[in-house]
Structures are given as C-alpha cells and as structure tokens.
C-alpha atoms as a PDB file:
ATOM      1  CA  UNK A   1     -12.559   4.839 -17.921  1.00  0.00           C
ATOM      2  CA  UNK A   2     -16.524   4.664 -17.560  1.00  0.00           C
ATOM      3  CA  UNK A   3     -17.851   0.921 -18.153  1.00  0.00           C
ATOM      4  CA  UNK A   4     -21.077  -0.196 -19.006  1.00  0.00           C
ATOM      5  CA  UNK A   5     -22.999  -0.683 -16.241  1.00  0.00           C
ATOM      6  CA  UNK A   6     -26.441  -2.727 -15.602  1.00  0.00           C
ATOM      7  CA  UNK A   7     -29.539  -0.604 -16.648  1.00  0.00           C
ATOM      8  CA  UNK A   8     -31.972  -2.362 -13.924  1.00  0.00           C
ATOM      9  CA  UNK A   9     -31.505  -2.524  -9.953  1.00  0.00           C
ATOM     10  CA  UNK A  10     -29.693  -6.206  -9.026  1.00  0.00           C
ATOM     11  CA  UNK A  11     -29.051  -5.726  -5.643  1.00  0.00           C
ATOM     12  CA  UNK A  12     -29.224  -9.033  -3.877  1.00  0.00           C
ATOM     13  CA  UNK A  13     -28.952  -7.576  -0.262  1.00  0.00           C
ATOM     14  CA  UNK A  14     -26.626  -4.612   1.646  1.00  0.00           C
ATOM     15  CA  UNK A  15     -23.270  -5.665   2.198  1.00  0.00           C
ATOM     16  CA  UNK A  16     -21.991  -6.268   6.088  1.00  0.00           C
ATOM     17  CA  UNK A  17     -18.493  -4.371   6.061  1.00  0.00           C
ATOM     18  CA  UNK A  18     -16.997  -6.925   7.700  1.00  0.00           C
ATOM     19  CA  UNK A  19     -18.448 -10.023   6.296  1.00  0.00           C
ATOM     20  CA  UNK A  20     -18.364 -12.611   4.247  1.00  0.00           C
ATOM     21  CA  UNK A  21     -19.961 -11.010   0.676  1.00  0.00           C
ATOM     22  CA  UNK A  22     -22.690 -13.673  -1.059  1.00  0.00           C
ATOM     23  CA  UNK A  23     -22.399 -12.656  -4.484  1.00  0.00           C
ATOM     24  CA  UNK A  24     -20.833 -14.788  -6.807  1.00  0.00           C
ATOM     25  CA  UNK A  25     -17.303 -14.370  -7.884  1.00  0.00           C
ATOM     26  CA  UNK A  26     -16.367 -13.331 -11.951  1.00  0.00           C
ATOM     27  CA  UNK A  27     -12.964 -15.049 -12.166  1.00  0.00           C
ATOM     28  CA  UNK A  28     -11.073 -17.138 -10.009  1.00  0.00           C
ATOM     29  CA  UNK A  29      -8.690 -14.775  -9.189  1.00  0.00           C
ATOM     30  CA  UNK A  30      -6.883 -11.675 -10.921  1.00  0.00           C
ATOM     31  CA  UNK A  31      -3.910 -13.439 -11.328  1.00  0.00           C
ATOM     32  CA  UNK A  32      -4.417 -13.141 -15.466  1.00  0.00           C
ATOM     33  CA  UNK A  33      -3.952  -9.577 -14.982  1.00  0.00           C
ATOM     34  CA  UNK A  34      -0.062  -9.833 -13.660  1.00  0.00           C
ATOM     35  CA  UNK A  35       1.613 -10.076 -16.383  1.00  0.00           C
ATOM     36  CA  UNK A  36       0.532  -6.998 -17.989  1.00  0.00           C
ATOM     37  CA  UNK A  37       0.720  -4.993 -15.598  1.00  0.00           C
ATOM     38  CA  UNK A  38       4.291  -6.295 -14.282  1.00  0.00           C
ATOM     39  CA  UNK A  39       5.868  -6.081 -18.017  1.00  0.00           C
ATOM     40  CA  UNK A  40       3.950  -2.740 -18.589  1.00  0.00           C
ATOM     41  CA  UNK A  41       4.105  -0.598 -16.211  1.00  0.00           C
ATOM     42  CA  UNK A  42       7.131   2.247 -16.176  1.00  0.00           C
ATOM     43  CA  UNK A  43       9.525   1.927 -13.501  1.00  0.00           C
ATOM     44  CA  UNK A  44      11.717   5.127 -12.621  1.00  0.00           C
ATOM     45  CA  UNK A  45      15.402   5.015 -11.253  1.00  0.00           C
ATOM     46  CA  UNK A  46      15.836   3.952  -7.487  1.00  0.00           C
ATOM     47  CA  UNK A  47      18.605   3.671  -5.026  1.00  0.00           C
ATOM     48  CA  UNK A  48      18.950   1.309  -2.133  1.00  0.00           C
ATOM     49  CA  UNK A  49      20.429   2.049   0.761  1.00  0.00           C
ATOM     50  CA  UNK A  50      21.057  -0.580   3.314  1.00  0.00           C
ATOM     51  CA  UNK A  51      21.170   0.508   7.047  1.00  0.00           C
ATOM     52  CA  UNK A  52      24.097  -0.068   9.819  1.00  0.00           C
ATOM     53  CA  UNK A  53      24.251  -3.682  11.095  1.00  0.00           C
ATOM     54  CA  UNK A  54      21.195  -3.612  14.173  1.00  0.00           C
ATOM     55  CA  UNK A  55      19.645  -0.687  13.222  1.00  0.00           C
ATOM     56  CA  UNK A  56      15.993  -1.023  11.632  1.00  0.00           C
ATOM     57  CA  UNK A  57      12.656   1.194  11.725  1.00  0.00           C
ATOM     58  CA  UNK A  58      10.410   1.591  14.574  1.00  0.00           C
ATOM     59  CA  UNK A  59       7.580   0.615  12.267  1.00  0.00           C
ATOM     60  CA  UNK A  60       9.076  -2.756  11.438  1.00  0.00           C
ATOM     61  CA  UNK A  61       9.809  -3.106  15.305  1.00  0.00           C
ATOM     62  CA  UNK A  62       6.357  -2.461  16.111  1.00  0.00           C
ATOM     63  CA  UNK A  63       5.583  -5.150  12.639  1.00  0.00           C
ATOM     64  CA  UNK A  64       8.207  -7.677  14.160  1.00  0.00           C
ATOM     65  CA  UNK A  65       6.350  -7.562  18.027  1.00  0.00           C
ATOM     66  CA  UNK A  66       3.068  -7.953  16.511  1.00  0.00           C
ATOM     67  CA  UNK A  67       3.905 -10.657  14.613  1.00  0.00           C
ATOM     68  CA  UNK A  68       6.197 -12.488  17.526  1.00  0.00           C
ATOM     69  CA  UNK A  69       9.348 -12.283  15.839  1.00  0.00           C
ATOM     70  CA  UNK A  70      12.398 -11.341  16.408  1.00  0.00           C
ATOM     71  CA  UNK A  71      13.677  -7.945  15.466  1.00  0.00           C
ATOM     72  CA  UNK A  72      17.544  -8.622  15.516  1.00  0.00           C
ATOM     73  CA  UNK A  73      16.756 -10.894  12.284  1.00  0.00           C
ATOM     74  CA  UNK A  74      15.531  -7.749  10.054  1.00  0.00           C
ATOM     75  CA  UNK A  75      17.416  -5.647   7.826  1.00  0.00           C
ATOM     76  CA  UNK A  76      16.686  -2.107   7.033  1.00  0.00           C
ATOM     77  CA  UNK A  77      17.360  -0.328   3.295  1.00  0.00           C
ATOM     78  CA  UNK A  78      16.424   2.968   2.118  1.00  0.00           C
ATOM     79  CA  UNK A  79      15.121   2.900  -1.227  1.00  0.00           C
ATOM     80  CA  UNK A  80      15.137   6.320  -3.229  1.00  0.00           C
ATOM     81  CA  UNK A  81      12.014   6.567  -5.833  1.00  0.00           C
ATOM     82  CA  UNK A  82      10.592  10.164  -6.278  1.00  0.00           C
ATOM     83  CA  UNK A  83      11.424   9.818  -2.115  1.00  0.00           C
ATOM     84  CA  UNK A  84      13.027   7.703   0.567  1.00  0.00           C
ATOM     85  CA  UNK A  85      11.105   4.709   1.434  1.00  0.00           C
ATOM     86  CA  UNK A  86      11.826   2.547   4.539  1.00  0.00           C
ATOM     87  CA  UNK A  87      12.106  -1.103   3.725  1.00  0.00           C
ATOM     88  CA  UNK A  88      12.621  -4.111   6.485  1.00  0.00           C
ATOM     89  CA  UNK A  89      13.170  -7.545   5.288  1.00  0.00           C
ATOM     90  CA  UNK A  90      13.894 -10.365   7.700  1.00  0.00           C
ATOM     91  CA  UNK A  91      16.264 -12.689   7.204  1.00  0.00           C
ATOM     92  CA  UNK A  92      15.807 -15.954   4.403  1.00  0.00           C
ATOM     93  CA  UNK A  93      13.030 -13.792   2.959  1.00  0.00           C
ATOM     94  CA  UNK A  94      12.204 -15.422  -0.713  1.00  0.00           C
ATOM     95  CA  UNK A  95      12.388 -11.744  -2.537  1.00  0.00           C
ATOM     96  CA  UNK A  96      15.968  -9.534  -2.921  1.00  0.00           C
ATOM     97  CA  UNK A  97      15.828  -5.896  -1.797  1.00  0.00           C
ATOM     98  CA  UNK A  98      16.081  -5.033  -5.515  1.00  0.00           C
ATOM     99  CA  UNK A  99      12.942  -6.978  -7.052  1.00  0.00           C
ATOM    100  CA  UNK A 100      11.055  -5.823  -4.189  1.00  0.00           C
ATOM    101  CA  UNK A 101      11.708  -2.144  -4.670  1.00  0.00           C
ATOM    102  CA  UNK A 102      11.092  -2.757  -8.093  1.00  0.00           C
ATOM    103  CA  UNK A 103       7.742  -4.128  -7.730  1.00  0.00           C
ATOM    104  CA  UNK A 104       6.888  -1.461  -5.121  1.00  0.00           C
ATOM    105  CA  UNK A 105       8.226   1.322  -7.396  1.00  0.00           C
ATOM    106  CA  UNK A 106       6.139   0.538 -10.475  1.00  0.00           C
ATOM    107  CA  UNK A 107       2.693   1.001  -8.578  1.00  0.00           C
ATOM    108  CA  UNK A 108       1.742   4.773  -9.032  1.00  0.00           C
ATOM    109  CA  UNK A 109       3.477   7.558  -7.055  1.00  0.00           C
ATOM    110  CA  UNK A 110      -0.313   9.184  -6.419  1.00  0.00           C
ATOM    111  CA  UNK A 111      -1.022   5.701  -4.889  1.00  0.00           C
ATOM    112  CA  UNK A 112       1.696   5.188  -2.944  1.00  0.00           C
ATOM    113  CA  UNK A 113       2.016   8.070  -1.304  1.00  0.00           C
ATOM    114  CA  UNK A 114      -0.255   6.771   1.356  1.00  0.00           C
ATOM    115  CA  UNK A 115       2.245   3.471   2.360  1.00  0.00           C
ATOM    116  CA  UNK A 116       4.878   4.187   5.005  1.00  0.00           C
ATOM    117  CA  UNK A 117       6.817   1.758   4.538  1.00  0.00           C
ATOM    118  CA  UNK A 118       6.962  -1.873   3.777  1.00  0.00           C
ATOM    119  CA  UNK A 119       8.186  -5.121   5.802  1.00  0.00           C
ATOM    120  CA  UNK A 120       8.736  -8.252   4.299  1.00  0.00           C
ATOM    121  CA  UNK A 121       8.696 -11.175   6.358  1.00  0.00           C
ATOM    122  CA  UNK A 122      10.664 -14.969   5.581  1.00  0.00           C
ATOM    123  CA  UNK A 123       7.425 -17.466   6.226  1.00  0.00           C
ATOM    124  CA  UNK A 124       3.932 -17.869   5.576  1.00  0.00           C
ATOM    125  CA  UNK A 125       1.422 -16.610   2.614  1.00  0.00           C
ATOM    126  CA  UNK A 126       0.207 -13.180   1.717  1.00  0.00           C
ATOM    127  CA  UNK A 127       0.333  -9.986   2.755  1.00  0.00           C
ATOM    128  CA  UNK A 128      -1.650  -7.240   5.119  1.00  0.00           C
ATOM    129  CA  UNK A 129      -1.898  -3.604   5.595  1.00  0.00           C
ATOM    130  CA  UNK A 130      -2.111  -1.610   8.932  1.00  0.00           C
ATOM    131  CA  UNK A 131      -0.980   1.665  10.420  1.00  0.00           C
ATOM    132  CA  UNK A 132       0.058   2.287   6.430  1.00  0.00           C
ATOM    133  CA  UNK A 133       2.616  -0.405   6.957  1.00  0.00           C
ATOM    134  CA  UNK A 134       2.379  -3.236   3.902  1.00  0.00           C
ATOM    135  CA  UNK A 135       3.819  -6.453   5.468  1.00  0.00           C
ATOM    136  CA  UNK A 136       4.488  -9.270   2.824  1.00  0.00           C
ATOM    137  CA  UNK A 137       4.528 -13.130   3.732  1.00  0.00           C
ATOM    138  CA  UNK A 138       5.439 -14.065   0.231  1.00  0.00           C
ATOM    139  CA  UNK A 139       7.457 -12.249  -2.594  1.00  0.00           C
ATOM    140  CA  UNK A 140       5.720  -9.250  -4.008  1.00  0.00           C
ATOM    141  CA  UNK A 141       4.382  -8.296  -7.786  1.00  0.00           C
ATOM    142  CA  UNK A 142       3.383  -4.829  -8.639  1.00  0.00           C
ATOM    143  CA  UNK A 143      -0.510  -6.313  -8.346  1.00  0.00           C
ATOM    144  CA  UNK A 144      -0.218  -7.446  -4.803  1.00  0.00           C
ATOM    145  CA  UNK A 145       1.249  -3.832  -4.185  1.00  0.00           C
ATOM    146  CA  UNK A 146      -1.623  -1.784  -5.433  1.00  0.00           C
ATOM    147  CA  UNK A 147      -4.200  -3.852  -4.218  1.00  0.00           C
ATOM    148  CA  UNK A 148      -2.064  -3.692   0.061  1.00  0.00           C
ATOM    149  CA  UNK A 149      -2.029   0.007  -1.337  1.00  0.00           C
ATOM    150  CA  UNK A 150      -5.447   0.644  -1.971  1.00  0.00           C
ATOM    151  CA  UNK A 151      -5.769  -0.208   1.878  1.00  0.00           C
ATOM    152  CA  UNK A 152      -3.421   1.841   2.551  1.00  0.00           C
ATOM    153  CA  UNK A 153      -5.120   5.078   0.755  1.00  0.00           C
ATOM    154  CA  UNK A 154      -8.892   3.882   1.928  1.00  0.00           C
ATOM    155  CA  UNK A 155      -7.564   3.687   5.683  1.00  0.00           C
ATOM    156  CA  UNK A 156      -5.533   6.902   5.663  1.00  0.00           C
ATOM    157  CA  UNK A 157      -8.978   8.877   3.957  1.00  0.00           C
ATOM    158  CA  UNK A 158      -7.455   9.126   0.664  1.00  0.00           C
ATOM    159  CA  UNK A 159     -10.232   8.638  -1.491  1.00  0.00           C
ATOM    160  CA  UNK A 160     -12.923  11.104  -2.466  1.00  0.00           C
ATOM    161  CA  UNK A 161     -15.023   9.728   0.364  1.00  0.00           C
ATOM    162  CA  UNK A 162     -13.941   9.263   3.789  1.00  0.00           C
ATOM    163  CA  UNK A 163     -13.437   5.195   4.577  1.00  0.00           C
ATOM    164  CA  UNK A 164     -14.526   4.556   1.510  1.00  0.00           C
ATOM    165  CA  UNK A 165     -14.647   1.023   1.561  1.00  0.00           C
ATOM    166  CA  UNK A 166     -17.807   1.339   4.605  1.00  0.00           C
ATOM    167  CA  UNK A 167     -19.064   4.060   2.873  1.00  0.00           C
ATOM    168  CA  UNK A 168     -22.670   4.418   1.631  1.00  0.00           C
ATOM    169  CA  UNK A 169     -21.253   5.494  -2.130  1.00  0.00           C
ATOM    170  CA  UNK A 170     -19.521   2.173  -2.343  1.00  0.00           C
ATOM    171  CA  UNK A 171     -22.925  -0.232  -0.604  1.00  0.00           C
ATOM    172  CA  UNK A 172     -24.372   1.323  -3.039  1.00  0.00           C
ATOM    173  CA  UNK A 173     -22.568   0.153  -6.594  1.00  0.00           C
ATOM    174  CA  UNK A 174     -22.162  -2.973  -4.516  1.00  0.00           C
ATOM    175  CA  UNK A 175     -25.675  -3.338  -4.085  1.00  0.00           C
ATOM    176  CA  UNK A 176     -26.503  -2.409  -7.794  1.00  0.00           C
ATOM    177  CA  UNK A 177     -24.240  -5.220  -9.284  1.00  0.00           C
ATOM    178  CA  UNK A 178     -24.468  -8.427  -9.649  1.00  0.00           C
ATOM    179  CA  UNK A 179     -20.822 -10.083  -8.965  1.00  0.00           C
ATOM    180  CA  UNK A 180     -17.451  -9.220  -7.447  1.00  0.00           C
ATOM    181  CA  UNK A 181     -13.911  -9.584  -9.280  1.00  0.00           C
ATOM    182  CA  UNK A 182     -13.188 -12.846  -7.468  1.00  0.00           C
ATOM    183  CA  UNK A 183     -12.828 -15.364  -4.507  1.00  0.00           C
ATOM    184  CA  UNK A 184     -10.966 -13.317  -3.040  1.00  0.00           C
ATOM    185  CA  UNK A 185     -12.989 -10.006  -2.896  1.00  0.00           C
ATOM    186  CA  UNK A 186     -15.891 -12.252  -1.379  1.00  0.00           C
ATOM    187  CA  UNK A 187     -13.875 -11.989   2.048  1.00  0.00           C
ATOM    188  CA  UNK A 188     -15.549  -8.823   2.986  1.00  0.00           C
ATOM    189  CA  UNK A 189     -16.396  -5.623   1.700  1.00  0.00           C
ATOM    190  CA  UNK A 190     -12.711  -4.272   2.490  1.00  0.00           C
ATOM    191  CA  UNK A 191     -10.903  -6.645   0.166  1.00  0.00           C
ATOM    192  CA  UNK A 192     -13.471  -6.842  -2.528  1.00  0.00           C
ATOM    193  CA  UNK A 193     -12.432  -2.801  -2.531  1.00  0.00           C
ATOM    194  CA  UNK A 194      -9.164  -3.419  -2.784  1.00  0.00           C
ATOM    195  CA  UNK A 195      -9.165  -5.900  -5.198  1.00  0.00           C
ATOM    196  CA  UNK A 196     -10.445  -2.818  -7.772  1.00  0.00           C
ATOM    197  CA  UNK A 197      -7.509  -0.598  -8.057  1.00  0.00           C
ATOM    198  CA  UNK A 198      -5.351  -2.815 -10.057  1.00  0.00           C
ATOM    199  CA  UNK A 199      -8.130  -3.779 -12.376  1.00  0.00           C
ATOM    200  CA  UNK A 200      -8.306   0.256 -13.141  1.00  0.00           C
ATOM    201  CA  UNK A 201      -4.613   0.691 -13.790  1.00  0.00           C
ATOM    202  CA  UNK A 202      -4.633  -3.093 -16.084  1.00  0.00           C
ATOM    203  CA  UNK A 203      -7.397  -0.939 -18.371  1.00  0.00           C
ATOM    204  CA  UNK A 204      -5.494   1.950 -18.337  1.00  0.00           C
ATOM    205  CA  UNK A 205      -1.874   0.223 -19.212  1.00  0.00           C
ATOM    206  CA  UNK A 206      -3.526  -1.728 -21.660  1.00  0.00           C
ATOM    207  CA  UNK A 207      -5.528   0.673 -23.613  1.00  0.00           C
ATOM    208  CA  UNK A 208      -8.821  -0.313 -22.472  1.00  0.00           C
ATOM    209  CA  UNK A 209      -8.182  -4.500 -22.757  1.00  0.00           C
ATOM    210  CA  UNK A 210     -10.535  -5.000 -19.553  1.00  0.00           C
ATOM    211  CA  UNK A 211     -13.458  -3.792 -21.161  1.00  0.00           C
ATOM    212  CA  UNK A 212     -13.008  -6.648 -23.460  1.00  0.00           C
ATOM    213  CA  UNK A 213     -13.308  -9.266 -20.787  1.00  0.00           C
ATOM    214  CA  UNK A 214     -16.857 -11.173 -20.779  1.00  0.00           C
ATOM    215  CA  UNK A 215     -19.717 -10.291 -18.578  1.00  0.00           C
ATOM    216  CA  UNK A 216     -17.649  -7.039 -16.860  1.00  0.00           C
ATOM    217  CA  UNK A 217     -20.997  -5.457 -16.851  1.00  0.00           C
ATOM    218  CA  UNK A 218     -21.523  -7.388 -13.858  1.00  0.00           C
ATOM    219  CA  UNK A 219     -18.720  -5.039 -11.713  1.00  0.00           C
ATOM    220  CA  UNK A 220     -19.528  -2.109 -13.474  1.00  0.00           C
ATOM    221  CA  UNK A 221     -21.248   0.069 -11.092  1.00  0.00           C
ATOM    222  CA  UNK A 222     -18.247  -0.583  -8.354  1.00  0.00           C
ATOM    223  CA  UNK A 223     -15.964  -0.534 -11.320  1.00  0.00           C
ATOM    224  CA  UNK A 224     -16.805   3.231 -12.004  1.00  0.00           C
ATOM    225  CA  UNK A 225     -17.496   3.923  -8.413  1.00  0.00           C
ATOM    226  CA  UNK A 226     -13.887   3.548  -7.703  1.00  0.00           C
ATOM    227  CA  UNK A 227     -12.594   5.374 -10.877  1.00  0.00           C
ATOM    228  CA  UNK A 228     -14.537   7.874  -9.424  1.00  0.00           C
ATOM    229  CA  UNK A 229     -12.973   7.351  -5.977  1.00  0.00           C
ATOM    230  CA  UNK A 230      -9.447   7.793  -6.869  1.00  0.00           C
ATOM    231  CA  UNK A 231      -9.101  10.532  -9.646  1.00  0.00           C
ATOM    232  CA  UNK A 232     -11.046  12.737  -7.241  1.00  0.00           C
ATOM    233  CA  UNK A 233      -9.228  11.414  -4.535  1.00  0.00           C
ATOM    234  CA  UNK A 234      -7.274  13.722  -1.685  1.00  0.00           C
ATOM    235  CA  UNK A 235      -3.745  15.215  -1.988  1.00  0.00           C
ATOM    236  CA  UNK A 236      -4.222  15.504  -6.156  1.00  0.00           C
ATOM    237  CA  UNK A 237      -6.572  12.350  -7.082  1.00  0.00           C
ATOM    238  CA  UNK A 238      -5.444  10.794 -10.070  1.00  0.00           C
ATOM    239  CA  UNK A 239      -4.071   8.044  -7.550  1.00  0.00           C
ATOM    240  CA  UNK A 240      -4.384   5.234 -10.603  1.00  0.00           C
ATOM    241  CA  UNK A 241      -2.230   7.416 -13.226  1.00  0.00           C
ATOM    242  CA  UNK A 242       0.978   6.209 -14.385  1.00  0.00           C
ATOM    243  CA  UNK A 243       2.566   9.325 -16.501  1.00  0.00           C
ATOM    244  CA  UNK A 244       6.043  10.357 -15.603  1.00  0.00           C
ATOM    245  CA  UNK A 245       4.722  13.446 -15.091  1.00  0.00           C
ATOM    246  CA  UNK A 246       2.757  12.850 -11.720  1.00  0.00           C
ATOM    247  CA  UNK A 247       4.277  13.806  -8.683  1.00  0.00           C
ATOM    248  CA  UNK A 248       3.979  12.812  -4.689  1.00  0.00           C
ATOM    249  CA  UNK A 249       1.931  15.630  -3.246  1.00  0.00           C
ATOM    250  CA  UNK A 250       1.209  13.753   0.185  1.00  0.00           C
ATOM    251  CA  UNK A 251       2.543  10.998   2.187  1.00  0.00           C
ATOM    252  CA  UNK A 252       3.125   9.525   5.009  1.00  0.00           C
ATOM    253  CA  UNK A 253       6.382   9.605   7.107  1.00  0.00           C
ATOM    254  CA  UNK A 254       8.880   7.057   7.352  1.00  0.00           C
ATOM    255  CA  UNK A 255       8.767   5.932  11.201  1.00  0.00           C
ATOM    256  CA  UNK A 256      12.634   6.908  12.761  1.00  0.00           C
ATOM    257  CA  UNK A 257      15.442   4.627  13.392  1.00  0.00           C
ATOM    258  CA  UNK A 258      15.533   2.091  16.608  1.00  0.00           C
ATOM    259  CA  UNK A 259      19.191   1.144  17.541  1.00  0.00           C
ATOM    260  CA  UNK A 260      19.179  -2.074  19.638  1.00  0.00           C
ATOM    261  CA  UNK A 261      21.395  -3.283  21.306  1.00  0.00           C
ATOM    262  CA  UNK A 262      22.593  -3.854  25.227  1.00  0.00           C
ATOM    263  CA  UNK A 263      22.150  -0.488  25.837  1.00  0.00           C
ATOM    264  CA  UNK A 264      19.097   1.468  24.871  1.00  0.00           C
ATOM    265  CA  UNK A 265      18.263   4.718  25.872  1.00  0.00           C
ATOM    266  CA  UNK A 266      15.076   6.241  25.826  1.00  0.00           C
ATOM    267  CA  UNK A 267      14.767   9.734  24.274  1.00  0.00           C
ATOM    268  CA  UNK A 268      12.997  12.012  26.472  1.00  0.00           C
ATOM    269  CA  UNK A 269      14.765  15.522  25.050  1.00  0.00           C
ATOM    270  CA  UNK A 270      12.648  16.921  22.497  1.00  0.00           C
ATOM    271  CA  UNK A 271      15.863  18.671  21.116  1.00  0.00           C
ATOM    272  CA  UNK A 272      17.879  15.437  20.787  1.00  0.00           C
ATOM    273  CA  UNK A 273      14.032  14.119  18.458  1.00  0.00           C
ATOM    274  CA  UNK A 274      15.174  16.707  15.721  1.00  0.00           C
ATOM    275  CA  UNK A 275      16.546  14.743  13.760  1.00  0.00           C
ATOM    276  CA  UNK A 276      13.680  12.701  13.381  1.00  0.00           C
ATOM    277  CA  UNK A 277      11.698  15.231  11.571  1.00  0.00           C
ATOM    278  CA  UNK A 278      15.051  16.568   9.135  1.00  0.00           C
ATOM    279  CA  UNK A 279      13.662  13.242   6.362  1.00  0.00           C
ATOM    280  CA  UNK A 280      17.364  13.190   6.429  1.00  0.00           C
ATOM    281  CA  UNK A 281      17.779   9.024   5.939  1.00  0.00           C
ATOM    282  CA  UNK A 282      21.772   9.361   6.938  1.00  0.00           C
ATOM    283  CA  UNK A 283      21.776  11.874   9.889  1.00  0.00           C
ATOM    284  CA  UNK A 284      18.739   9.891  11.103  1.00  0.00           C
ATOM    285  CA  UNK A 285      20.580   6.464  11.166  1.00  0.00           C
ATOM    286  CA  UNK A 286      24.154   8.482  12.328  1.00  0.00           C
ATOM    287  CA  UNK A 287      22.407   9.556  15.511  1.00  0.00           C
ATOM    288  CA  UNK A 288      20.716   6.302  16.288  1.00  0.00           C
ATOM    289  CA  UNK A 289      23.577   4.075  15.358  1.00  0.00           C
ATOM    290  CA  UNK A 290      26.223   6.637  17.410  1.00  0.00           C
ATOM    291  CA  UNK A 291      24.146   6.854  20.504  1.00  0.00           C
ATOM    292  CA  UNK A 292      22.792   3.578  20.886  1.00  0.00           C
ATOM    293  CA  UNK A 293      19.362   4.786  21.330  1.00  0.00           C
ATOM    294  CA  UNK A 294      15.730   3.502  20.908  1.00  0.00           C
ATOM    295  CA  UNK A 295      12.923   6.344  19.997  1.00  0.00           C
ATOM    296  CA  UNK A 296       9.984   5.534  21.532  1.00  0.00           C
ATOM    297  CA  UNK A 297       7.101   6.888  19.138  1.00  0.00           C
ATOM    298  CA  UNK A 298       3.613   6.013  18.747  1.00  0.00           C
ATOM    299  CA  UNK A 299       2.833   4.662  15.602  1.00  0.00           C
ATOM    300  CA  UNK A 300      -1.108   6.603  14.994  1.00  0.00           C
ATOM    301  CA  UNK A 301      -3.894   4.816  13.422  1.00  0.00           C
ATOM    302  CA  UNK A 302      -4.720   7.837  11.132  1.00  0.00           C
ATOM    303  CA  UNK A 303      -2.915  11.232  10.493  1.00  0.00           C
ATOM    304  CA  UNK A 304      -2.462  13.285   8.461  1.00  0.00           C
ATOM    305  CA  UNK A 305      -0.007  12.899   5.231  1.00  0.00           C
ATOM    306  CA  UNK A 306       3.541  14.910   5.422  1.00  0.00           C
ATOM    307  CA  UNK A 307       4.538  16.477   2.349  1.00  0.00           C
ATOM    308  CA  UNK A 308       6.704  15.102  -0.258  1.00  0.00           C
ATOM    309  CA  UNK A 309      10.315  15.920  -0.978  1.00  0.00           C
ATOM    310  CA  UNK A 310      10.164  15.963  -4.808  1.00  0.00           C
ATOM    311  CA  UNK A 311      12.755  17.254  -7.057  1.00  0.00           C
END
C-alpha cells in the first residue's frame, strides 16, 4: 500500500515520545474499522487446552502481582494456532476462552509472533502491553489485538528500525503530517504508533477501502512509514499479511507453569528446569502439577525471539 502523501513540509513541532501529541485527531476513533476487519479476516483451526485446577503461567503470576490481584482466581488454557499460546483469564471475565482465542487468532501470525501470551482480567476498561504480555480489562476484538500487538513487536525490536515508535524515521512522518488517526493516538507518540497497524491490515482486507476515506492524506507520511516498518520488519517482515501461506518464523516463549499451593518449592536444579525449555504444554504442566512446585524465572524486558514450532 503507498498513500498519497502531502507534497509540502506541515510539521507543526517534534513530537515528545512520551507526551501528549497536539495535532488534531481525523476520526473519533477507529471503531468504524471493526467490523471489517472482525467479519474479514481468516481464522485458522485452534485447540484449547485448559490447565489442572491451580496451576497457571508465571507470566500471568507476575500480571496478577502487578495488578494486586489474586492469582488463585485465574485459569490457564493452551490454545493451539500455528503454536501453543498461553492464555490466563480470571474469574467472571466478560469474554469465553473461545471468542478470545478467536479474536487473538485472526490477527496475523507475522504479528503475533512477538506476544507471549495474553491475560484477561474480570474489571475495568482497556487493555496494556508489557514484557510481551497483552493484558485485557474488557473483552477483546481482533482490532484491539493488533493494535496491544503492534506494542508488542515495536518493544521486542521487531520492526525495521529499532524502537520504532522513538525513532527518528517515525518523528519524522509525524512531523511531516498534519493529523493523527484519532483521540486516542493523541496520548503519546507510542499509541498514536500503535493505532497504525490495524488501519494497514483494514486496507489490505478490504482491497484498498481506506484510501477512500476523506482527507487520509493527512496520515499519509506515518501511514507509509509504517507499511514500510513492518514488511521489512525482523524475523520475515510482512508482519501485516494475512495469506494462509505465512508462517511464524520468531516468537517469544510461553513463560513455564507455577503450581501453587501450601507447598511450593523452589527449583534450584538446573536438570529438574528441562522441561521448561521441551515447548512441551503437557509434560510442562505434569511436572508442575505432580511436584507442587513454583519456577522462579525472570520475566526480561527484551530478548531475543525463540523459534517457532510450525508444521
């Protein structure tokens, strides 16, 4: 997709990565956009899995601590796309296991690859993205997905540039247009980046439908900026493709199973850890549930993708 794109300089002033952005907003919100993209896009096979009773990930542990709730109220699944996904949703969530793998499995795989895992929570609005953990607050579409996603990629390096969000490659189409997509992409520079990848897919589901939408010139330069971004991203670009064809060439691990209970027992052994590392979802949760054991394992800010299992 290349849009058309302003033919004199409009920069109004250099965006503060972490501020509030000035310029003015071209719709409301991108909520017009859903339904396309939820009754268009493909959506392979999957499996769920739930886990043993008191048995959930150590990412939604460390997701349940930061938030101050209560980890005993989560349930753990293991949802087979192209790979094994962990999912952790806590108890009188609004959103089944199946609708939300759905909605999570019709983003694309070259996108995905850079979420962990996701935790859905029973209260409050919206959702959030950290340590390549999506959290939801409020039942999922495919468009909230992709745009937690695009976080996900930009924070784990997966676009053409580094960070790409604070990068000077991004200022700059930000500084040569003269809007952003909507209220909320005037947050800061972060979401406003975000808020692109599911615009990119809409076009390309649609056959081009966004270019018919008044006054897009006014994105344009970001608009082609992140086209740019993600089909020459890491790990195989192409991260806002859709064919069945496209496979997972990257991602990052599912965090290991944390058993609680009244007794837990920290694993100091690195032979009784290799399980961990088999990406075998059942021997993983047999050894955890059978042992009564917690793994204590840093979750890392950054690192680098595992490969993907494909078939």
């Amino acid at each position: 997709m290349q849009l058309p794109i302003l033919s004199t300089l409009l920069a109004l002033h250099l965006a503060v990565a972490n501020g509030a952005l000035s310029k003015p907003a071209l719709w409301p919100n991108l909520g017009k956009f859903s339904p396309d993209l939820t009754a268009g896009l493909p959506m392979p096979g999957y499996q769920v899995t739930q886990w043993p009773a008191g048995t959930i990930s150590q990412g939604c542990l460390y997701i349940a601590d930061r938030d101050g709730q209560d980890p005993a109220f989560f349930r753990a699944y293991s949802v087979l796309l192209n790979d094994s996904w962990n999912f952790c949703i806590q108890d009188g969530s609004k959103q089944s296991i199946d609708d939300l793998a759905f909605a999570f499995g019709q983003a694309p795989i070259r996108l995905r690859q850079y979420t962990s895992e996701v935790v859905m929570q029973s209260q409050g609005g919206g959702a959030n993205a950290q340590n390549q953990i999506i959290t939801l607050y409020q039942p999922a579409t495919v468009q909230l997905f992709l745009h937690e996603m695009s976080h996900c990629a930009d924070s784990a390096g997966g676009y053409k540039t580094p960070s790409s969000s604070a990068s000077t490659a991004w200022s700059s189409s930000y500084d040569l247009d003269s809007a952003v997509p909507d209220t909320y992409a005037q947050t800061n520079q972060q979401e406003n980046f975000a808020q692109f990848g599911g615009l990119i897919v809409y076009d390309r589901l649609t056959g081009g439908k966004l270019r018919d939408e008044p006054n897009l010139w006014e994105i344009g330069h970001q608009l082609n900026t992140m086209v740019d971004e993600g089909d020459n991203g890491q790990h195989g670009g192409r991260m806002y493709d859709f064919d069945s064809g496209l496979i997972c060439s990257g991602r990052y691990a599912n965090s290991p199973p944390v058993t609680m209970g009244s007794f837990v027992q920290s694993v100091d052994d690195k032979s009784q850890l290799d399980f961990i590392a088999s990406f075998d979802l059942d021997k993983q949760v047999a050894f955890g549930s059978a042992n009564g054991i917690t793994v204590e394992t840093l979750i890392p800010e950054t690192g680098a993708p595992t490969q993907c299992f494909d078939v």
